[in-house]
PDB file of N, CA and C in Angstrom:
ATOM      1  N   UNK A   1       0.821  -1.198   0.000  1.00  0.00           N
ATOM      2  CA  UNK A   1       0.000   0.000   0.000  1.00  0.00           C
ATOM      3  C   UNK A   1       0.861   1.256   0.000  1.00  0.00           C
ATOM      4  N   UNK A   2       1.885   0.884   0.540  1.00  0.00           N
ATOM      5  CA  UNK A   2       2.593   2.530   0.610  1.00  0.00           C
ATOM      6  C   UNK A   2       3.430   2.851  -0.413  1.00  0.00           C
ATOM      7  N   UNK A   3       3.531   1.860  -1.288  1.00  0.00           N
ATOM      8  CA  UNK A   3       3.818   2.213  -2.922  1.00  0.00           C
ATOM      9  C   UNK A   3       2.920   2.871  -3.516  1.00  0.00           C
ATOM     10  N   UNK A   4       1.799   2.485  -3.206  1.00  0.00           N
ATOM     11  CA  UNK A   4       1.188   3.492  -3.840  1.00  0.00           C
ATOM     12  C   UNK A   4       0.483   4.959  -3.348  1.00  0.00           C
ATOM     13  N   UNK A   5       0.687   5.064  -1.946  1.00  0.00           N
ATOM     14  CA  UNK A   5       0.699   6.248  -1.590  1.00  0.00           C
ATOM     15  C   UNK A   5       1.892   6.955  -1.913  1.00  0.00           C
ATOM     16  N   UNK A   6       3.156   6.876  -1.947  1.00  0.00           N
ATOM     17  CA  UNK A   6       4.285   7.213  -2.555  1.00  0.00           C
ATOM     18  C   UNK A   6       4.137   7.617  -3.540  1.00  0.00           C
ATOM     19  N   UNK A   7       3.027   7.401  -4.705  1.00  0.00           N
ATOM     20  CA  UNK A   7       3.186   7.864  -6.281  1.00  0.00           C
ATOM     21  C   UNK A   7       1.980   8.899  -6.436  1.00  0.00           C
ATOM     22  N   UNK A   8       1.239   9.034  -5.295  1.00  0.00           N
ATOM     23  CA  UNK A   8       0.133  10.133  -5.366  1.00  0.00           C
ATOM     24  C   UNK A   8       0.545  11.566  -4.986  1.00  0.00           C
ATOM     25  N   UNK A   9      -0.164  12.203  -5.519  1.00  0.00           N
ATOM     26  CA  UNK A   9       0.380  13.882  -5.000  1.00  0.00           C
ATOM     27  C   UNK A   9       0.330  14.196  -3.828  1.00  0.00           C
ATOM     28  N   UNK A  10       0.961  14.838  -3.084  1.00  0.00           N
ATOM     29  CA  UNK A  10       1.088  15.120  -1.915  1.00  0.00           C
ATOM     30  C   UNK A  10      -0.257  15.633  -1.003  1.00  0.00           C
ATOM     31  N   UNK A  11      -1.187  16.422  -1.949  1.00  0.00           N
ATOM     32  CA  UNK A  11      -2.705  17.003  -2.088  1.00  0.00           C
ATOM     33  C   UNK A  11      -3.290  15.496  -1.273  1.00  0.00           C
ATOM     34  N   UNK A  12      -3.455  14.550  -2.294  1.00  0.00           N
ATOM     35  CA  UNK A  12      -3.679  13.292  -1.974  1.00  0.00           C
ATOM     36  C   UNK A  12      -3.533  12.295  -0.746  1.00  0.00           C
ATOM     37  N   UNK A  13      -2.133  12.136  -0.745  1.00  0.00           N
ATOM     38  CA  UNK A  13      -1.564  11.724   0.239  1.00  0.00           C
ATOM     39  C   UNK A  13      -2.567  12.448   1.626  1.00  0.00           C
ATOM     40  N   UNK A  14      -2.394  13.613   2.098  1.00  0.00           N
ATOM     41  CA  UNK A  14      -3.094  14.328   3.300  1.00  0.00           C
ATOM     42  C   UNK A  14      -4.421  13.675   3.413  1.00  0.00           C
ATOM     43  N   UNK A  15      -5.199  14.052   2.200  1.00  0.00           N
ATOM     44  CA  UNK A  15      -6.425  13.825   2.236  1.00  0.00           C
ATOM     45  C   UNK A  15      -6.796  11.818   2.331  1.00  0.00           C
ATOM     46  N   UNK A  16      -5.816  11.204   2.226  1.00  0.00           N
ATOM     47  CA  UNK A  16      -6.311  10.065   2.548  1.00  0.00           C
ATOM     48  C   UNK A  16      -5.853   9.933   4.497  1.00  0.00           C
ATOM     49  N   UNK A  17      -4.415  10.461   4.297  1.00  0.00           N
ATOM     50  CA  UNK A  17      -4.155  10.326   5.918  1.00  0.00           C
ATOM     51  C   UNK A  17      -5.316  10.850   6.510  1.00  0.00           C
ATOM     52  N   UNK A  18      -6.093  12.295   6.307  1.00  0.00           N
ATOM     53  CA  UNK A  18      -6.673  12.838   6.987  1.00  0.00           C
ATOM     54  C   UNK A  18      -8.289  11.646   7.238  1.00  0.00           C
ATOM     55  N   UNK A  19      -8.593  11.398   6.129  1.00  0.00           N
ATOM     56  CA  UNK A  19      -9.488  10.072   6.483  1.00  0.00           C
ATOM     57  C   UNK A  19      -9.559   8.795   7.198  1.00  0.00           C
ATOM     58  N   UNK A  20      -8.111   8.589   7.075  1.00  0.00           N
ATOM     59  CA  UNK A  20      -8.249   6.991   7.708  1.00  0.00           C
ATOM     60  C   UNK A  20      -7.666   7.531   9.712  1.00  0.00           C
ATOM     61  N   UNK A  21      -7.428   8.903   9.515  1.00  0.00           N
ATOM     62  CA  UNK A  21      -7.413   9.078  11.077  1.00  0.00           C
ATOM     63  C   UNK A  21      -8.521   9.222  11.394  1.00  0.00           C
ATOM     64  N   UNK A  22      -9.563   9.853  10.971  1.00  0.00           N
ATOM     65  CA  UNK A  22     -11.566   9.938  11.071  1.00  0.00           C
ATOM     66  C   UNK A  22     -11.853   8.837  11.309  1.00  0.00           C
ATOM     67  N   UNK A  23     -11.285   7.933  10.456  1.00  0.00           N
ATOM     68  CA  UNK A  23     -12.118   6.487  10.517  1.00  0.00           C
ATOM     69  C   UNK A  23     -11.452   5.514  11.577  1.00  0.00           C
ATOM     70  N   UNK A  24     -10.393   5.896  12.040  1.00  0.00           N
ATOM     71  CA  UNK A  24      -9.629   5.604  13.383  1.00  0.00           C
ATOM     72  C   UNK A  24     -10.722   5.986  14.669  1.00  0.00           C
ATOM     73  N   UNK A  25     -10.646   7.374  14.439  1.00  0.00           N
ATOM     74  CA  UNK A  25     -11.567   7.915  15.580  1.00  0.00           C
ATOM     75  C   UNK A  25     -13.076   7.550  15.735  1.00  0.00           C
ATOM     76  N   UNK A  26     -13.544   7.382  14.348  1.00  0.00           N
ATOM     77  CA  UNK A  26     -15.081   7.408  14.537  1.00  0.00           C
ATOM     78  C   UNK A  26     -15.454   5.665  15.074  1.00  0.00           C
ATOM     79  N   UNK A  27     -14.169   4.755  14.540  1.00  0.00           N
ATOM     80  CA  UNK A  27     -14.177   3.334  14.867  1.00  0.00           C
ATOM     81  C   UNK A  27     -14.576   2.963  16.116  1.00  0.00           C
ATOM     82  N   UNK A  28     -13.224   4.092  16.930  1.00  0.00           N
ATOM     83  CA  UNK A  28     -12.788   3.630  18.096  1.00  0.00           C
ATOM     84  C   UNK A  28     -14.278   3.996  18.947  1.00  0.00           C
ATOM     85  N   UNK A  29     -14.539   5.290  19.040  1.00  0.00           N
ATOM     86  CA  UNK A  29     -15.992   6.069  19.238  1.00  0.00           C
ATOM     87  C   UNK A  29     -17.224   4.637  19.514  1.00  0.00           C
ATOM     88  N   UNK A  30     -17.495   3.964  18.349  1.00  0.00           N
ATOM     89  CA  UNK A  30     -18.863   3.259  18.118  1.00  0.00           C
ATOM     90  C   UNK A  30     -18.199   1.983  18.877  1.00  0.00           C
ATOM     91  N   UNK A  31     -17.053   1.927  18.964  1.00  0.00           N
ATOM     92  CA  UNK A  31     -16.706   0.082  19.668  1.00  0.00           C
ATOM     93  C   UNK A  31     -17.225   0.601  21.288  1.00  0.00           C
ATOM     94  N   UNK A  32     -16.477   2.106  21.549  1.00  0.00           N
ATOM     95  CA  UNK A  32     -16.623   2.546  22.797  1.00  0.00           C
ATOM     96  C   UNK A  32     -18.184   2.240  23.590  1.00  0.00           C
ATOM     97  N   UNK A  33     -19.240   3.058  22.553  1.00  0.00           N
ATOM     98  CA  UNK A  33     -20.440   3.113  22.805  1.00  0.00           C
ATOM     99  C   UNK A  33     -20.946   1.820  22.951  1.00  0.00           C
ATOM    100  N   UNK A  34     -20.913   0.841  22.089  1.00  0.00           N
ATOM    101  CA  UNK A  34     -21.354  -0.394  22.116  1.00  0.00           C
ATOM    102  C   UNK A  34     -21.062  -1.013  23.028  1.00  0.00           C
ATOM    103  N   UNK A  35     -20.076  -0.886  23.328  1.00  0.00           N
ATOM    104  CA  UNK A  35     -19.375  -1.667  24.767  1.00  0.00           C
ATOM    105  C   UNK A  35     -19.572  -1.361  26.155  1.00  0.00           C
ATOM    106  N   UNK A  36     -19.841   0.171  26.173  1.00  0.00           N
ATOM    107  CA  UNK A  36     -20.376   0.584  27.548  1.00  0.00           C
ATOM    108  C   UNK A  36     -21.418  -0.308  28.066  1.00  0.00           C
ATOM    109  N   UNK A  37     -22.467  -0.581  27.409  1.00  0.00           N
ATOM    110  CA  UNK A  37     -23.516  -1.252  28.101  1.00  0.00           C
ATOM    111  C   UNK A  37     -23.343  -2.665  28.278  1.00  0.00           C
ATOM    112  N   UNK A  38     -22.402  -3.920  27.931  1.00  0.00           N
ATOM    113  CA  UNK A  38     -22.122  -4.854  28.093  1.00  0.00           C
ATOM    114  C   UNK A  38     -21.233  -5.044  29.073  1.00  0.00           C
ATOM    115  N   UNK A  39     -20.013  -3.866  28.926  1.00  0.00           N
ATOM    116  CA  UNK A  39     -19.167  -4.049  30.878  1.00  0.00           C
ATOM    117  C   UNK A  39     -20.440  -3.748  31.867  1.00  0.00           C
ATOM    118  N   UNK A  40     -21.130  -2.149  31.544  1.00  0.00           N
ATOM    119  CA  UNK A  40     -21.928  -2.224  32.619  1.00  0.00           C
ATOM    120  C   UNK A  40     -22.464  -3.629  33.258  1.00  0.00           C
ATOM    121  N   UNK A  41     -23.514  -3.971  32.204  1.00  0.00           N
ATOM    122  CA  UNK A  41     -24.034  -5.493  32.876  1.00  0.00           C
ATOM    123  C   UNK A  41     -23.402  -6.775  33.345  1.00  0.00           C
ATOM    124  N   UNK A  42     -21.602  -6.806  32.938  1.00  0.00           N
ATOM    125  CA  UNK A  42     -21.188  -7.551  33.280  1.00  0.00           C
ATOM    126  C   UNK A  42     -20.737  -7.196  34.633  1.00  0.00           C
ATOM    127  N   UNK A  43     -20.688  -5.997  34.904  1.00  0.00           N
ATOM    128  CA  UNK A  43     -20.186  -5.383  36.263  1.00  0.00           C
ATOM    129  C   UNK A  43     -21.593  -5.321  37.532  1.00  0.00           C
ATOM    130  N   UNK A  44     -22.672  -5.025  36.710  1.00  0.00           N
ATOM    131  CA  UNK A  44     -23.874  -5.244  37.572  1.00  0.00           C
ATOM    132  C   UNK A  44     -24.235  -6.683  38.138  1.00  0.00           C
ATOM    133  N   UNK A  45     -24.172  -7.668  37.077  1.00  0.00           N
ATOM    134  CA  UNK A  45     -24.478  -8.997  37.591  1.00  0.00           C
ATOM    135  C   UNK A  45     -23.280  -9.503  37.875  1.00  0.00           C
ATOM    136  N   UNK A  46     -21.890  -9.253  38.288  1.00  0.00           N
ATOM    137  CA  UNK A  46     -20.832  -9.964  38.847  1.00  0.00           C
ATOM    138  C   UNK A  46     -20.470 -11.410  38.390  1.00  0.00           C
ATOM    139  N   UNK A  47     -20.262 -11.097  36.886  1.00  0.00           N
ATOM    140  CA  UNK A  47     -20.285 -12.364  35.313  1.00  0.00           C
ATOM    141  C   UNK A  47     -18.419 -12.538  36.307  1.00  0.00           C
ATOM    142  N   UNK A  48     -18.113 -13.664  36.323  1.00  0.00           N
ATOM    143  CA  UNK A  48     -16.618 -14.186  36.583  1.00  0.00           C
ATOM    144  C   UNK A  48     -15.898 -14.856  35.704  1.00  0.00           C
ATOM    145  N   UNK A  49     -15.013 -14.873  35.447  1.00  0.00           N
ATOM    146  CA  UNK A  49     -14.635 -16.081  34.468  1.00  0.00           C
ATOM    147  C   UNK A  49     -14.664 -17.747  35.039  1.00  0.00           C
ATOM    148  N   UNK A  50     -15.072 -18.350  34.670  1.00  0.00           N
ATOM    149  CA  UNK A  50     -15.163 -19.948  35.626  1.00  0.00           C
ATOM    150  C   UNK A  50     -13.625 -20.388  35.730  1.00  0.00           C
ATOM    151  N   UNK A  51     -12.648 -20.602  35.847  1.00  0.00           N
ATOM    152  CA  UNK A  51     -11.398 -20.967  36.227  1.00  0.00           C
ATOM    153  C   UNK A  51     -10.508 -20.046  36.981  1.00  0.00           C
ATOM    154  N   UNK A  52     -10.765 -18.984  36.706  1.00  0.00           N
ATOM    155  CA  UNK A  52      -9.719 -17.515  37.176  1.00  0.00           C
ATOM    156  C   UNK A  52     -10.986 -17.334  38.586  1.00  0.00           C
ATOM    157  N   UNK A  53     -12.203 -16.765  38.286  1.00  0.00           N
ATOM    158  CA  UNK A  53     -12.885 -16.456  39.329  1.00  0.00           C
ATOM    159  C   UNK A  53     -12.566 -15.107  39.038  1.00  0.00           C
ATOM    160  N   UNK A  54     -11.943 -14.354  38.069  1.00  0.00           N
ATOM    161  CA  UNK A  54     -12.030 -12.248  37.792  1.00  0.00           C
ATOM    162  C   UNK A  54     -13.113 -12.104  37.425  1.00  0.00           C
ATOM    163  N   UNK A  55     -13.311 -11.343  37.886  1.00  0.00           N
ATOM    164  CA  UNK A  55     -14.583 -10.446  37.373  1.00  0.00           C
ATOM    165  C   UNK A  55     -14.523  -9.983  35.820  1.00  0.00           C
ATOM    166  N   UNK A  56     -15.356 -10.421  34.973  1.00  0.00           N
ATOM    167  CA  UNK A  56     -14.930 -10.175  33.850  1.00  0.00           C
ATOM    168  C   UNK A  56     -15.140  -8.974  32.699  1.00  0.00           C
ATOM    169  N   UNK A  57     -15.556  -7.740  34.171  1.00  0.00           N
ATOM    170  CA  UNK A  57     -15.353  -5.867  33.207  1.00  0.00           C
ATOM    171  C   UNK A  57     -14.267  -6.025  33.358  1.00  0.00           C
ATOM    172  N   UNK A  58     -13.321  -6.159  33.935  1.00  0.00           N
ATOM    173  CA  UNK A  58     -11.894  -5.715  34.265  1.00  0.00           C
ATOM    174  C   UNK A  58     -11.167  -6.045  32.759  1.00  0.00           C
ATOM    175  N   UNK A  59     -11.150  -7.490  32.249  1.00  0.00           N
ATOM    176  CA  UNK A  59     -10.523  -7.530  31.001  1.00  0.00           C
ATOM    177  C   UNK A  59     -11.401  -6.916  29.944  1.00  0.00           C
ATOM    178  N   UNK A  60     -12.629  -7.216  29.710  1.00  0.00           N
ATOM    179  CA  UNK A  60     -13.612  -6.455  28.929  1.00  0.00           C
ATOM    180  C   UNK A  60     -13.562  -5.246  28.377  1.00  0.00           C
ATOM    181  N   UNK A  61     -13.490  -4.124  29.639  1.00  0.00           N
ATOM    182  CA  UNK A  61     -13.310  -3.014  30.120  1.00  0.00           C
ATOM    183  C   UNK A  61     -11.487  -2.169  29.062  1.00  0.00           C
ATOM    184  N   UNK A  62     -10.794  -3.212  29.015  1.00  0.00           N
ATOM    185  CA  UNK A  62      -9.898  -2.786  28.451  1.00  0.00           C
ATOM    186  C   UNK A  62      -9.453  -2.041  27.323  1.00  0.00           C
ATOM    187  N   UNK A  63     -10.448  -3.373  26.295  1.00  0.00           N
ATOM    188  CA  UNK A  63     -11.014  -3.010  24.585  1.00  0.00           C
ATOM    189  C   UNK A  63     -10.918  -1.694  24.771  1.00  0.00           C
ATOM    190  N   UNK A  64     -11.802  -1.224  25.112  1.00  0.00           N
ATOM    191  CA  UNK A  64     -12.629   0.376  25.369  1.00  0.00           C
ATOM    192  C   UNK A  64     -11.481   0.595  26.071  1.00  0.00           C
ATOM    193  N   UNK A  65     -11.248   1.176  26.732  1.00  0.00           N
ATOM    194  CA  UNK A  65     -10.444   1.923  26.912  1.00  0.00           C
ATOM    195  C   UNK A  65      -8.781   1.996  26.226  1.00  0.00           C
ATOM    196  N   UNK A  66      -8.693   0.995  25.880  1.00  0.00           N
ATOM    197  CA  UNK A  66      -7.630   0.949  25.207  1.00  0.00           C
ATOM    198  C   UNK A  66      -7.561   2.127  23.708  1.00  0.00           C
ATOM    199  N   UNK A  67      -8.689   1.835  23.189  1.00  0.00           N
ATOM    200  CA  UNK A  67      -9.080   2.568  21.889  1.00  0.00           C
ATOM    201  C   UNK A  67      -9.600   3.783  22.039  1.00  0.00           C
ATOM    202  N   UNK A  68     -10.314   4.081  23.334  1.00  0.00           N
ATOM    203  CA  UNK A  68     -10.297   5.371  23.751  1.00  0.00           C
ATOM    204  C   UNK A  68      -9.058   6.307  24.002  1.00  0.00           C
ATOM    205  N   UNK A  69      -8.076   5.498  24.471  1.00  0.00           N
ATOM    206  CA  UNK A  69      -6.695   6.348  24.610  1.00  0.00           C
ATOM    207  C   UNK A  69      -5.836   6.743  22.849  1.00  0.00           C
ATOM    208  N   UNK A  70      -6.314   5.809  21.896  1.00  0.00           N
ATOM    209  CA  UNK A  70      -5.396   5.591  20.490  1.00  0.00           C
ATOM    210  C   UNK A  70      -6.078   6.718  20.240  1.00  0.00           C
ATOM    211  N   UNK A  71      -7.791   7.013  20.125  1.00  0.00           N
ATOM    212  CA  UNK A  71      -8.513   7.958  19.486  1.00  0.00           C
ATOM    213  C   UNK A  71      -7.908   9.018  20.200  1.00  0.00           C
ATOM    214  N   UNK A  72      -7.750   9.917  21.414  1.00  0.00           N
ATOM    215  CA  UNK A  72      -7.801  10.859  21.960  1.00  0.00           C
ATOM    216  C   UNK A  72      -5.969  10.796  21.114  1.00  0.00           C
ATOM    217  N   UNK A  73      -5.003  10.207  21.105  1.00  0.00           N
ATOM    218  CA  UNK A  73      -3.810  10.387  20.765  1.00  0.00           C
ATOM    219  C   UNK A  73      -4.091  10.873  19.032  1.00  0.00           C
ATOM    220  N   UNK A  74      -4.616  10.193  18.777  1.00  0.00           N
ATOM    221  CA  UNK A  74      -4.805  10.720  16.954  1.00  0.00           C
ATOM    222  C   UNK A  74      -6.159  11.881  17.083  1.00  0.00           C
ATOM    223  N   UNK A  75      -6.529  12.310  17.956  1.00  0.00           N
ATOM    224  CA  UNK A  75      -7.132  13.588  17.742  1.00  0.00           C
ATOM    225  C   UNK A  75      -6.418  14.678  18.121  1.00  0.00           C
ATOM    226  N   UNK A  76      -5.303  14.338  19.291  1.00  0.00           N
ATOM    227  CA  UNK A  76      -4.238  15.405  19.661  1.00  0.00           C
ATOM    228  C   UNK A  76      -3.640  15.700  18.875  1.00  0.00           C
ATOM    229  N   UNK A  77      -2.956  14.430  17.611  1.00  0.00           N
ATOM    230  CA  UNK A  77      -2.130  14.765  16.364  1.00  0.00           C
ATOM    231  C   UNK A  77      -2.994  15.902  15.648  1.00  0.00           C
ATOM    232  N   UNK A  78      -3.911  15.395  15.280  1.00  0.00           N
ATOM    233  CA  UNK A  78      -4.334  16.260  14.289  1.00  0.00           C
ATOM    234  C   UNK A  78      -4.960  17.628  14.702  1.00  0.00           C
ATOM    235  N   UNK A  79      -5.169  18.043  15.628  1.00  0.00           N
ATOM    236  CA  UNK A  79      -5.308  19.411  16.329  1.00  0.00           C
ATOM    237  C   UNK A  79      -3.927  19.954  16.091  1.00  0.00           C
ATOM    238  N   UNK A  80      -3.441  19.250  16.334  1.00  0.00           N
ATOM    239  CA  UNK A  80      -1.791  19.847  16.583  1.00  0.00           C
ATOM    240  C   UNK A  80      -0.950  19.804  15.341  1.00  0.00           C
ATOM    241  N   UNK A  81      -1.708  19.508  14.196  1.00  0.00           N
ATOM    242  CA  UNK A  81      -0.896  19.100  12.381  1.00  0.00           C
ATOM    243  C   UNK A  81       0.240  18.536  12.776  1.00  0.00           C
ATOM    244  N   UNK A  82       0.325  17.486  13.384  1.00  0.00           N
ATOM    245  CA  UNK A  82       1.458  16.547  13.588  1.00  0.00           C
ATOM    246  C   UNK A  82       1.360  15.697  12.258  1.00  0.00           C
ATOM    247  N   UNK A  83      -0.242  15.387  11.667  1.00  0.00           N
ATOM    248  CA  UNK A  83      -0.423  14.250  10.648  1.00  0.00           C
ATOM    249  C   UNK A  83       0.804  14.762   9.324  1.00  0.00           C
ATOM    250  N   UNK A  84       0.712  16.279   8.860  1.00  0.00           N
ATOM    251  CA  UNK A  84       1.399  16.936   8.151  1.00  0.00           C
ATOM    252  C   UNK A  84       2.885  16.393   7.914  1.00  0.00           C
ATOM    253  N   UNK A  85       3.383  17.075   9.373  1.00  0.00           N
ATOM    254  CA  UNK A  85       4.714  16.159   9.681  1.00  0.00           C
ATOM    255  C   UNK A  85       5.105  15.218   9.491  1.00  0.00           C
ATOM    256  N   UNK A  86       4.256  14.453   9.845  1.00  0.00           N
ATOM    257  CA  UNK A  86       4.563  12.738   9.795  1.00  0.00           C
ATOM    258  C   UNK A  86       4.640  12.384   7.789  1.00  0.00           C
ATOM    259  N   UNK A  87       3.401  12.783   7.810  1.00  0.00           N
ATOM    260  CA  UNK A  87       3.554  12.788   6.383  1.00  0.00           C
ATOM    261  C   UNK A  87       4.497  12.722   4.953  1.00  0.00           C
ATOM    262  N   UNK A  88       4.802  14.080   5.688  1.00  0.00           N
ATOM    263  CA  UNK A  88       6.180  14.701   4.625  1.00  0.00           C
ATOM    264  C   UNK A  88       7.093  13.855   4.846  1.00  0.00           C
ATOM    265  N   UNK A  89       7.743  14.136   6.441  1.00  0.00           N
ATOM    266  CA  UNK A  89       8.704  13.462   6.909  1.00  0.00           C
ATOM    267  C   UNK A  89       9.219  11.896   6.210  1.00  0.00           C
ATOM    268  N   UNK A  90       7.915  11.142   6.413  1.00  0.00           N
ATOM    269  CA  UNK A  90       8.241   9.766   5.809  1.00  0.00           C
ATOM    270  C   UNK A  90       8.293   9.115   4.385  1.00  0.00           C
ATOM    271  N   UNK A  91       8.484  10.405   3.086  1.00  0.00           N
ATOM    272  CA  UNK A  91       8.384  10.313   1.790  1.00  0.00           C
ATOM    273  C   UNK A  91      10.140  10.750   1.789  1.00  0.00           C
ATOM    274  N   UNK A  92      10.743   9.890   2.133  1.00  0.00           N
ATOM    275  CA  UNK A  92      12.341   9.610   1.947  1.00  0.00           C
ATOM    276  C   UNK A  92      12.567   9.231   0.379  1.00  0.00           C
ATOM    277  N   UNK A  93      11.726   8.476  -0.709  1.00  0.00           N
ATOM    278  CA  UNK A  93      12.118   8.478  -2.014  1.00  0.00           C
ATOM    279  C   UNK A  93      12.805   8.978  -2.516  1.00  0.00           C
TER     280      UNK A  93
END
């Protein structure tokens, strides 16, 4: 794939980075939402794993937040035109 971002205009290039960070964020966003209400209930009815005996929001719980931290990092980039940077920077050809 990055052969062929390499041969597109630079115009280009942005405008796809600038999308697939949206679609990073808007991903991470809808896994978030969806998931809230399934830790909740696993945290309300005290679901365990049968061999461990954890409570099983704790690993659950992670997903989400894990992707909540990637989104808030790629929304800081791009507030901040870091995507720009990165951009240019890595067209060494």
């Amino acid at each position: 794939m990055d052969v062929l971002l390499v041969m597109l205009p630079e115009k280009a290039r942005e405008a796809l980075n600038l999308i697939s960070e949206l679609a990073l964020i808007a991903t991470a966003l809808i896994i978030i939402v969806f998931a809230s209400p399934v830790i909740r209930d696993l945290y309300d009815f005290d679901q365990r794993s049968q061999s461990a005996e954890v409570p099983l929001y704790i690993p659950q719980a992670l997903i989400p937040i894990g992707l909540a931290i990637m989104a808030l990092l790629v929304l800081i980039r791009l507030l901040a035109g870091g995507a720009r940077a990165a951009s240019s920077g890595s067209s060494s050809h």
